[in-house]
PDB file of N, CA and C in Angstrom:
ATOM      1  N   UNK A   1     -27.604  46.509 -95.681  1.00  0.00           N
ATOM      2  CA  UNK A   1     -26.316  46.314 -96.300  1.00  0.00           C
ATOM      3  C   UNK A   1     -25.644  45.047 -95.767  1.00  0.00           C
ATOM      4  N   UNK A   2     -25.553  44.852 -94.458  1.00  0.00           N
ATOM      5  CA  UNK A   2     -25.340  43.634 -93.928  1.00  0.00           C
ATOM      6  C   UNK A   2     -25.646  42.194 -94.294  1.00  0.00           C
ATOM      7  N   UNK A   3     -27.351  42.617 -94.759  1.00  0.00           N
ATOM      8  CA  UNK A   3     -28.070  40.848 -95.174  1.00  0.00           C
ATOM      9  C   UNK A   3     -27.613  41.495 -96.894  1.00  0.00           C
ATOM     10  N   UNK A   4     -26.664  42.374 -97.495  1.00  0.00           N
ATOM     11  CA  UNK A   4     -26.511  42.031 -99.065  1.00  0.00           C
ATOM     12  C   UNK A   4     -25.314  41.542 -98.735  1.00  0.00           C
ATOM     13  N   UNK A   5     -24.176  41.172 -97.555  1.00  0.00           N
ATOM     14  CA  UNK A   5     -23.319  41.060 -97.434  1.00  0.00           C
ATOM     15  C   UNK A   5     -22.751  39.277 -97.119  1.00  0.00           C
ATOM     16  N   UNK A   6     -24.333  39.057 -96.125  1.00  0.00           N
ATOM     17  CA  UNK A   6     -24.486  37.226 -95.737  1.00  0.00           C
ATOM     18  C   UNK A   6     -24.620  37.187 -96.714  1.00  0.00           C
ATOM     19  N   UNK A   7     -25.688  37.404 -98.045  1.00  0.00           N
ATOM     20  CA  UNK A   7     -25.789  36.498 -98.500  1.00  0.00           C
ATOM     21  C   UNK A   7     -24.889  36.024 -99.886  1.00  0.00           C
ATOM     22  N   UNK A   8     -23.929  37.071 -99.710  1.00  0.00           N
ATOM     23  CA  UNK A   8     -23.036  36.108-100.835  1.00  0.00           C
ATOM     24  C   UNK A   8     -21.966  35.473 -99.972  1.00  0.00           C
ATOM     25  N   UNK A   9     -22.296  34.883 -98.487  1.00  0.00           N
ATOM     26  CA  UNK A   9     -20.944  34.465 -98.176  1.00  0.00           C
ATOM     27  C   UNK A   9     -21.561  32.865 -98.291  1.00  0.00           C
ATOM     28  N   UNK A  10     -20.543  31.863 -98.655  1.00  0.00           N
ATOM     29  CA  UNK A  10     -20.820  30.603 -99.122  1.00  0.00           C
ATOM     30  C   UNK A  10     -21.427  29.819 -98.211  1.00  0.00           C
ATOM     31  N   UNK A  11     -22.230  28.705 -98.807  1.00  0.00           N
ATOM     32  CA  UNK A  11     -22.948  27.822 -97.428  1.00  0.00           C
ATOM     33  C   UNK A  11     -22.379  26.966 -97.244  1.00  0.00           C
ATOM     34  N   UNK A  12     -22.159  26.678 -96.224  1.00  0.00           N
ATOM     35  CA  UNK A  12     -20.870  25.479 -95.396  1.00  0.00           C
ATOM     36  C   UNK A  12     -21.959  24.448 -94.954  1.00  0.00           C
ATOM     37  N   UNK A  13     -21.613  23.516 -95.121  1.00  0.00           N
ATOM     38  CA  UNK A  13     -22.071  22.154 -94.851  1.00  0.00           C
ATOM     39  C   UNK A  13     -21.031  21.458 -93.747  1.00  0.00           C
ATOM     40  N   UNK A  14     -21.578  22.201 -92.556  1.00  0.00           N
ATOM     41  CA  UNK A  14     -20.278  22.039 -91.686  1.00  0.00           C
ATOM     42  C   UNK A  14     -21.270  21.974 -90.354  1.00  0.00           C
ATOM     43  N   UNK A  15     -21.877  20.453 -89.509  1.00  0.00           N
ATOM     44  CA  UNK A  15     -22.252  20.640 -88.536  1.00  0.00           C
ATOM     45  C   UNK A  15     -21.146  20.948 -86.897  1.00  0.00           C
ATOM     46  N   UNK A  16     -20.359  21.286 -86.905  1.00  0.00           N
ATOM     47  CA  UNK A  16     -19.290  21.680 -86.444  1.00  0.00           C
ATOM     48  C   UNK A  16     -19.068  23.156 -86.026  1.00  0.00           C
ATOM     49  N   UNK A  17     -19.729  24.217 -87.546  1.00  0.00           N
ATOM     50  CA  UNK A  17     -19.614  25.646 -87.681  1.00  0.00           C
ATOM     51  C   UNK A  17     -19.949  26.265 -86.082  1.00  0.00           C
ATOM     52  N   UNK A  18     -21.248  25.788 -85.857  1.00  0.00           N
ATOM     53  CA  UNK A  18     -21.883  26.836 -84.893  1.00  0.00           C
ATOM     54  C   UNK A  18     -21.193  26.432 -83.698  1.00  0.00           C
ATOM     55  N   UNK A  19     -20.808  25.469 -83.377  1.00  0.00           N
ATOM     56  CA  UNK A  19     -20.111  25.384 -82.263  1.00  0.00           C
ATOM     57  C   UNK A  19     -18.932  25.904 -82.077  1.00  0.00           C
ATOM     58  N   UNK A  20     -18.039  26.090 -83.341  1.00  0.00           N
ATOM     59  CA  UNK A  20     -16.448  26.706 -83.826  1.00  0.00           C
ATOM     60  C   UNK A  20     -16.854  28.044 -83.079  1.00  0.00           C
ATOM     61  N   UNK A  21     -18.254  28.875 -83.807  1.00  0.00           N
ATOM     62  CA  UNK A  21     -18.141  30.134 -84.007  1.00  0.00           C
ATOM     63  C   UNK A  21     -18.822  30.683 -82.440  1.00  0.00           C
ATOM     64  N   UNK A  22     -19.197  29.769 -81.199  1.00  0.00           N
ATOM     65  CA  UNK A  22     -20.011  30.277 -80.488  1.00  0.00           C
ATOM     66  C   UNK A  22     -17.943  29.863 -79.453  1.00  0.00           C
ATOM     67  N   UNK A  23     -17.736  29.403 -80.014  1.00  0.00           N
ATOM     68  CA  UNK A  23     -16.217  29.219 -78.729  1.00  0.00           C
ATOM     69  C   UNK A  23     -15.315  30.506 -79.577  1.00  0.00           C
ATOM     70  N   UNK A  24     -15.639  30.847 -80.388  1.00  0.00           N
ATOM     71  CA  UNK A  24     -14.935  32.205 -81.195  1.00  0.00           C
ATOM     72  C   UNK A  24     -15.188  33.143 -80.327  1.00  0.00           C
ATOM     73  N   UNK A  25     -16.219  32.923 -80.516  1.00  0.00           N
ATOM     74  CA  UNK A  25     -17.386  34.746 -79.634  1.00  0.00           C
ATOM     75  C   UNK A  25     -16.589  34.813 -78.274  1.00  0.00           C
ATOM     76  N   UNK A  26     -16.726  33.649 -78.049  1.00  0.00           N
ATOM     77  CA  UNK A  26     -16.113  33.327 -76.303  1.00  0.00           C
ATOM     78  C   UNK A  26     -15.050  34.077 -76.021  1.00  0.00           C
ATOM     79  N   UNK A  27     -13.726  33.047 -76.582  1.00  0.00           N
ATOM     80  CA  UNK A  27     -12.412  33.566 -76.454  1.00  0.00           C
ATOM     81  C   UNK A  27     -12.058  34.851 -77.326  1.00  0.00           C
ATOM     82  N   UNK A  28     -12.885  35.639 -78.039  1.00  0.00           N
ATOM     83  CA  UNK A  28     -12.766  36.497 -78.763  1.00  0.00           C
ATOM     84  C   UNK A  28     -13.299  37.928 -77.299  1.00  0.00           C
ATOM     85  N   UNK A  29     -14.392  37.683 -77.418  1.00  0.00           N
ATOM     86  CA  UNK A  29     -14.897  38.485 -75.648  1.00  0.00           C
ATOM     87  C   UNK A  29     -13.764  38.497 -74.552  1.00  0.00           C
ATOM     88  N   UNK A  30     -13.193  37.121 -74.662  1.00  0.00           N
ATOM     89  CA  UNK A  30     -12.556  37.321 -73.263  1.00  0.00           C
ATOM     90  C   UNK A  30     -11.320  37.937 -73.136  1.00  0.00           C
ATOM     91  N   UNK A  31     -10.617  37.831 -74.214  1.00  0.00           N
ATOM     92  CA  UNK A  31      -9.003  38.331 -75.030  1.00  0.00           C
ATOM     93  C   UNK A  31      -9.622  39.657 -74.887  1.00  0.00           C
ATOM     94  N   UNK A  32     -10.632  40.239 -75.295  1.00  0.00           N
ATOM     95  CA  UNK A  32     -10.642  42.006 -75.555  1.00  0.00           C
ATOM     96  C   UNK A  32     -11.289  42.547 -74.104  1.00  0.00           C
ATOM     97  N   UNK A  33     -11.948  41.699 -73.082  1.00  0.00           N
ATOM     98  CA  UNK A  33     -12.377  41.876 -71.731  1.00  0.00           C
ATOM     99  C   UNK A  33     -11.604  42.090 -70.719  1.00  0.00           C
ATOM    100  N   UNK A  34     -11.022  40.427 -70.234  1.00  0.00           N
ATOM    101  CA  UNK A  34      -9.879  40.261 -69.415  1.00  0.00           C
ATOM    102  C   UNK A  34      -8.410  40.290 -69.642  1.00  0.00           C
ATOM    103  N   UNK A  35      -7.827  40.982 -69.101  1.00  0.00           N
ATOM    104  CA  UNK A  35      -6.222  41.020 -69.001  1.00  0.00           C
ATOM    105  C   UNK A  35      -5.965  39.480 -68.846  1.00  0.00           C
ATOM    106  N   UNK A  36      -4.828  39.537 -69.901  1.00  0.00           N
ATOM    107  CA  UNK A  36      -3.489  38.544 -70.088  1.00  0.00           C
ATOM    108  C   UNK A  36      -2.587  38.552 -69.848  1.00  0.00           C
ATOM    109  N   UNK A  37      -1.826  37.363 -69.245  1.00  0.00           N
ATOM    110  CA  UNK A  37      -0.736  37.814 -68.696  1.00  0.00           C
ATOM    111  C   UNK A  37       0.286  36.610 -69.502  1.00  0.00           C
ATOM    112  N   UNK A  38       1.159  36.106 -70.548  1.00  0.00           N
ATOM    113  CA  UNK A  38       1.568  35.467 -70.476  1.00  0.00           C
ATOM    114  C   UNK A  38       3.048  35.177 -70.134  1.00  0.00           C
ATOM    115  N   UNK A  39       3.503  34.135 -69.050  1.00  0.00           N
ATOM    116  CA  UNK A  39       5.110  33.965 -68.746  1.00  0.00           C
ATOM    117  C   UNK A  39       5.299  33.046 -68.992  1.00  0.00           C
ATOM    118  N   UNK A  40       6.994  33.018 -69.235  1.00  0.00           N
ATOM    119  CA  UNK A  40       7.346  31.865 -69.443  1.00  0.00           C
ATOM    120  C   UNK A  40       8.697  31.722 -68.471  1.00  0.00           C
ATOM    121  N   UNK A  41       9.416  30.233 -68.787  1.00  0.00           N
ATOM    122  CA  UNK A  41      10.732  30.317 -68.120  1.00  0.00           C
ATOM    123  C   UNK A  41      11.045  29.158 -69.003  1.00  0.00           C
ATOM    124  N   UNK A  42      13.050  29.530 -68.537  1.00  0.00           N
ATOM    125  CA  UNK A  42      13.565  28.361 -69.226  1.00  0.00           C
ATOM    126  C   UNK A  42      14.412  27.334 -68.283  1.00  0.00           C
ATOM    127  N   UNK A  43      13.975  26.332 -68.657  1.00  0.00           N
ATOM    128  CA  UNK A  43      14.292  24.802 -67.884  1.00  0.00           C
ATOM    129  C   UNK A  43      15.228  24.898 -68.156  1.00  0.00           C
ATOM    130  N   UNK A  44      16.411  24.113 -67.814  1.00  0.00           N
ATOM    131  CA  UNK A  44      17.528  23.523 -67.811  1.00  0.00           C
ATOM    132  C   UNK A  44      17.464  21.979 -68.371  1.00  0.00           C
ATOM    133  N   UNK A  45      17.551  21.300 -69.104  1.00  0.00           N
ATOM    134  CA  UNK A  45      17.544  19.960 -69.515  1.00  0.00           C
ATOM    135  C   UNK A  45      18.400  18.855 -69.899  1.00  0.00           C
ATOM    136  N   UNK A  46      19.749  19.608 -69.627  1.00  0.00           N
ATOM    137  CA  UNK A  46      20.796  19.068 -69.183  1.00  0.00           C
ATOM    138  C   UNK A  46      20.838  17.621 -68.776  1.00  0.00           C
ATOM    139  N   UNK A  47      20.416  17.520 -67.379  1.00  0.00           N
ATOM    140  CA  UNK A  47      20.543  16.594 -66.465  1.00  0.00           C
ATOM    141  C   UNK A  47      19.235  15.355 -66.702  1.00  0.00           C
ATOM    142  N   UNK A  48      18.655  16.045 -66.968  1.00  0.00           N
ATOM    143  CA  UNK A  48      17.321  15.285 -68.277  1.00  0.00           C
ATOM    144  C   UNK A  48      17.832  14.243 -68.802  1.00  0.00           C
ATOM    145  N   UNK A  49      18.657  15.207 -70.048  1.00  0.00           N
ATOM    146  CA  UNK A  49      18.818  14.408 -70.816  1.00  0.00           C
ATOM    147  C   UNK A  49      19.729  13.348 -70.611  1.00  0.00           C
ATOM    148  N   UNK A  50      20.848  14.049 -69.839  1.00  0.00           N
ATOM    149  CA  UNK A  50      21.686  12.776 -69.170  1.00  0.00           C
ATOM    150  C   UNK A  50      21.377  11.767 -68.557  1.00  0.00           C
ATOM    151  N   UNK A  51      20.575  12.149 -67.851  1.00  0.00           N
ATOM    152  CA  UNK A  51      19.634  10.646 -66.828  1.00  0.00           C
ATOM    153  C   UNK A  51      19.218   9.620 -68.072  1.00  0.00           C
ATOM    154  N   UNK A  52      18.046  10.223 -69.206  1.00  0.00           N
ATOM    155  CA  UNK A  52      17.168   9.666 -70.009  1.00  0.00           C
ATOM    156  C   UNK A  52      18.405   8.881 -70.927  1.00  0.00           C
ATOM    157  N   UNK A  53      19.348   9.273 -71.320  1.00  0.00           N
ATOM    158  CA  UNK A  53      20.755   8.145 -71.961  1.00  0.00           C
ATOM    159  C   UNK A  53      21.099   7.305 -71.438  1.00  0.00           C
ATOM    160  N   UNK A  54      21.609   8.034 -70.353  1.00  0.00           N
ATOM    161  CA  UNK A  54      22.106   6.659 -69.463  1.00  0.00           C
ATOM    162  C   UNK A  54      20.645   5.665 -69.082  1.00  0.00           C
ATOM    163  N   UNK A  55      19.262   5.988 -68.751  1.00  0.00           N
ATOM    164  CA  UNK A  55      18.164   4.871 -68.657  1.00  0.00           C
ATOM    165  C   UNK A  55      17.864   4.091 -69.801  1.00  0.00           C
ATOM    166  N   UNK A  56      17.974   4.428 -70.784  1.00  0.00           N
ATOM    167  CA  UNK A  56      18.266   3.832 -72.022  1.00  0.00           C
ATOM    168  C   UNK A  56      19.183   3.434 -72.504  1.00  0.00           C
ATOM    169  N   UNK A  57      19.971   3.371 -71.943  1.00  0.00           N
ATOM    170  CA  UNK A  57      21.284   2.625 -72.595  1.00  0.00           C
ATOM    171  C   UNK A  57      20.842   1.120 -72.197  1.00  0.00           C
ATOM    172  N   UNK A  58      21.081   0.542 -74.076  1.00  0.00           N
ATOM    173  CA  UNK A  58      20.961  -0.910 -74.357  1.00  0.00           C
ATOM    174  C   UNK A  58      19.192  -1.731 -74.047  1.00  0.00           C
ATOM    175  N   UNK A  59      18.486  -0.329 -74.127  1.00  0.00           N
ATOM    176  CA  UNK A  59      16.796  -0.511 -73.852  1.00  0.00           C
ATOM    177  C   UNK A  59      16.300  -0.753 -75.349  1.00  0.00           C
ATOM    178  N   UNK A  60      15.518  -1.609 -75.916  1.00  0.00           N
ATOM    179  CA  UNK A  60      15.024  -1.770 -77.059  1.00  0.00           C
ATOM    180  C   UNK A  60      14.002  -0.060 -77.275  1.00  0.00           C
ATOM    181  N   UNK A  61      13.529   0.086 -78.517  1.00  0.00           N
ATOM    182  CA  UNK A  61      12.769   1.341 -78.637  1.00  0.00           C
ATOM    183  C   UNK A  61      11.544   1.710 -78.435  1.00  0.00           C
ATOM    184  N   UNK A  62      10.908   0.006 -78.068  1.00  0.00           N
ATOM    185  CA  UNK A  62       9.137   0.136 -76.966  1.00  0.00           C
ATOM    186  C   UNK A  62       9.260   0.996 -75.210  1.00  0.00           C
ATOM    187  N   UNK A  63      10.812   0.483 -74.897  1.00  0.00           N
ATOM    188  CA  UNK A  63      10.983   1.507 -73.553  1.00  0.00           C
ATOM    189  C   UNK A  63      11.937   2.165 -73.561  1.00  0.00           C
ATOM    190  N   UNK A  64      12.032   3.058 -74.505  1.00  0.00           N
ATOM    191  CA  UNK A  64      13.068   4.171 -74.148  1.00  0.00           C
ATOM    192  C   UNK A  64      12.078   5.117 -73.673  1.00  0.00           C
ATOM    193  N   UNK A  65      13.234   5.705 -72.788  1.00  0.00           N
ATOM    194  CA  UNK A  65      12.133   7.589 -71.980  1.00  0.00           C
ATOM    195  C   UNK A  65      12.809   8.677 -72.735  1.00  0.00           C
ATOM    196  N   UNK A  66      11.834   9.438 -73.387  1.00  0.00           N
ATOM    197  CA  UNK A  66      12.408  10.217 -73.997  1.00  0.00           C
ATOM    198  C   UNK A  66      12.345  12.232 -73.801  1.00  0.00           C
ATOM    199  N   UNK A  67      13.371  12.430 -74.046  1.00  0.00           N
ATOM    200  CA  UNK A  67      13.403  14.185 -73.207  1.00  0.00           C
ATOM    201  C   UNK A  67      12.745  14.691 -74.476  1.00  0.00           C
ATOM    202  N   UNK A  68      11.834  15.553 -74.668  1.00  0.00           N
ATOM    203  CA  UNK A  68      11.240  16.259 -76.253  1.00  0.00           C
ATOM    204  C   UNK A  68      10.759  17.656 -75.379  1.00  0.00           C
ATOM    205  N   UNK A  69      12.458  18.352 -75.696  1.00  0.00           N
ATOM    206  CA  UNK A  69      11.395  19.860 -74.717  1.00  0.00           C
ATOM    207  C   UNK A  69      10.423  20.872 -75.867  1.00  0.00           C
ATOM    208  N   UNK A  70      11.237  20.193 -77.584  1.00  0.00           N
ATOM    209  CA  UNK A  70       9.809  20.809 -78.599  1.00  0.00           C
ATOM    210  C   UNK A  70       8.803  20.483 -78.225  1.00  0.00           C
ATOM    211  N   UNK A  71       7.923  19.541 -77.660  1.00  0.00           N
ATOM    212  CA  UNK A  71       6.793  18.820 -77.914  1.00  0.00           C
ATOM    213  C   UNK A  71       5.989  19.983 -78.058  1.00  0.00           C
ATOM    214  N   UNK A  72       6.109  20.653 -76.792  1.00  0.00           N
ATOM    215  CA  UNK A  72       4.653  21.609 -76.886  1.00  0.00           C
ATOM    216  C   UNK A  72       4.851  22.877 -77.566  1.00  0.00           C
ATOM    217  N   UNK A  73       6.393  23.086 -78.293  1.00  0.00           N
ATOM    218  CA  UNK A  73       6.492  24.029 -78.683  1.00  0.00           C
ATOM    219  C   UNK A  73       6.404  24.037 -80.182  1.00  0.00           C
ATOM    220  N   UNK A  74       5.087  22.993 -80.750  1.00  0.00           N
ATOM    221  CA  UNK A  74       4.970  23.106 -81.666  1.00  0.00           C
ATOM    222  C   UNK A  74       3.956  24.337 -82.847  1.00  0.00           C
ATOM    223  N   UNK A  75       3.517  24.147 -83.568  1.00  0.00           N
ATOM    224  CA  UNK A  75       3.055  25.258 -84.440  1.00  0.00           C
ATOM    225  C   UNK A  75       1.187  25.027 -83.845  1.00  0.00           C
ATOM    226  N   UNK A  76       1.110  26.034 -83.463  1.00  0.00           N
ATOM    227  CA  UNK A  76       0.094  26.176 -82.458  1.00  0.00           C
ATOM    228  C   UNK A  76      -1.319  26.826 -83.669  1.00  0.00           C
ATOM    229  N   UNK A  77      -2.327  26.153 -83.436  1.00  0.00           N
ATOM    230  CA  UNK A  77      -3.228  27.120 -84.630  1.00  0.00           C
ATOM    231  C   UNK A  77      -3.966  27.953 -83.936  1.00  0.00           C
ATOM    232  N   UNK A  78      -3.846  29.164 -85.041  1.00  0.00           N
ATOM    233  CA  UNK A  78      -4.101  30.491 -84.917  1.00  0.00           C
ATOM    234  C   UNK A  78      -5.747  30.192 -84.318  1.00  0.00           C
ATOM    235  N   UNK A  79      -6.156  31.220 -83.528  1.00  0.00           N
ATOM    236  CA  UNK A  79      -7.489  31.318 -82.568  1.00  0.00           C
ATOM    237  C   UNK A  79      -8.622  31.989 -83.789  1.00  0.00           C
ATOM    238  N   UNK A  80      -9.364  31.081 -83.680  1.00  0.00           N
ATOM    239  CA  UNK A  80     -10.598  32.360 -84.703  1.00  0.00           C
ATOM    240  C   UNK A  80     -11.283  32.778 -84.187  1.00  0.00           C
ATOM    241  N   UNK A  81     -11.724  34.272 -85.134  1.00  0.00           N
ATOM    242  CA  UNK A  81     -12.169  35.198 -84.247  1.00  0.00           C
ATOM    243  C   UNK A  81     -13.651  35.299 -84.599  1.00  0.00           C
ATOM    244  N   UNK A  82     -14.576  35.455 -84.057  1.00  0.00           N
ATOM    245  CA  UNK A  82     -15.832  36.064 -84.458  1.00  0.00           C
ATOM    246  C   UNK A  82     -16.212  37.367 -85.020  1.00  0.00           C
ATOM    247  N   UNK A  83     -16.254  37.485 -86.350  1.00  0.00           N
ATOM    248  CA  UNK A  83     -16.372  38.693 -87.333  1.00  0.00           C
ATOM    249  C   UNK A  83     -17.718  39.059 -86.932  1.00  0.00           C
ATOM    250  N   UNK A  84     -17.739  40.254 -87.461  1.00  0.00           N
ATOM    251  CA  UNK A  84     -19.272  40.864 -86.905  1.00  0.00           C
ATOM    252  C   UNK A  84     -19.792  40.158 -88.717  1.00  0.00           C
ATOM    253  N   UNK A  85     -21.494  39.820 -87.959  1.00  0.00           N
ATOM    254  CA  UNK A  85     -22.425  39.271 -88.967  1.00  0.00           C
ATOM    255  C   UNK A  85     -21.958  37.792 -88.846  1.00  0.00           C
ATOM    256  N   UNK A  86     -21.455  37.156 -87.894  1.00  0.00           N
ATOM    257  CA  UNK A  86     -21.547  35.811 -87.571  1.00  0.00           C
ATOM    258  C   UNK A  86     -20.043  35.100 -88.321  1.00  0.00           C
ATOM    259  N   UNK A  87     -19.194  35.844 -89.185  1.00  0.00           N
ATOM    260  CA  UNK A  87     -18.409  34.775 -89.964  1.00  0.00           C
ATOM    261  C   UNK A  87     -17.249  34.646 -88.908  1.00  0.00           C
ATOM    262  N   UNK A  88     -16.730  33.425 -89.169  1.00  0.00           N
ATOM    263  CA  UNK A  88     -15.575  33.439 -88.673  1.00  0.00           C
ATOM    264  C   UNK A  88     -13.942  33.351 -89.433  1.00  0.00           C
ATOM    265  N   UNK A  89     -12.992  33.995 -88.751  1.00  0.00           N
ATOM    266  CA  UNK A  89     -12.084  34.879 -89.519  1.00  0.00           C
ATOM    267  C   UNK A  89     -11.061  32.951 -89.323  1.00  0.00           C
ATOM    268  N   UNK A  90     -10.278  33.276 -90.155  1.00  0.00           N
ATOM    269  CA  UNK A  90      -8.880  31.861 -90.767  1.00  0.00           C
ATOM    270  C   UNK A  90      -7.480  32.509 -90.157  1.00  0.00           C
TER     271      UNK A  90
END
């Protein structure tokens, strides 16, 4: 039932796939293996940002320093998972 199941799934012309799907297996094993712990905290950026104005004040825009506490809090892509029978999940 399984090989009537590969074989209608589409063929990818993707030398990339097997490597996607063998770091899937990975972090897919390790998320359901090892405990997670994730923390966070919140900065203060205040004084940041005050410093970074006043260092820029009257600096052209090749050297301004700039405070971006979004940077890393941007839209993060979702982890894929390793489906049983090799596919990997979107």
């Amino acid at each position: 039932m399984l090989a009537d199941i590969e074989s209608l799934a589409p063929v990818v012309d993707d030398p990339g796939l097997r490597m996607r799907q063998a770091i899937a297996e990975v972090v897919t094993r390790s998320k359901r293996e090892i405990p997670h712990y994730y923390l966070e905290r919140d900065i203060p950026l205040a004084r940041a940002q005050d410093w970074c104005s006043a260092f820029n004040q009257g600096k052209p825009a090749e050297q301004l320093v700039l405070v971006s506490p979004g940077q890393g809090a941007g839209r993060i892509p979702p982890v894929q998972r390793l489906l049983p029978g090799g596919q990997l999940s979107e």
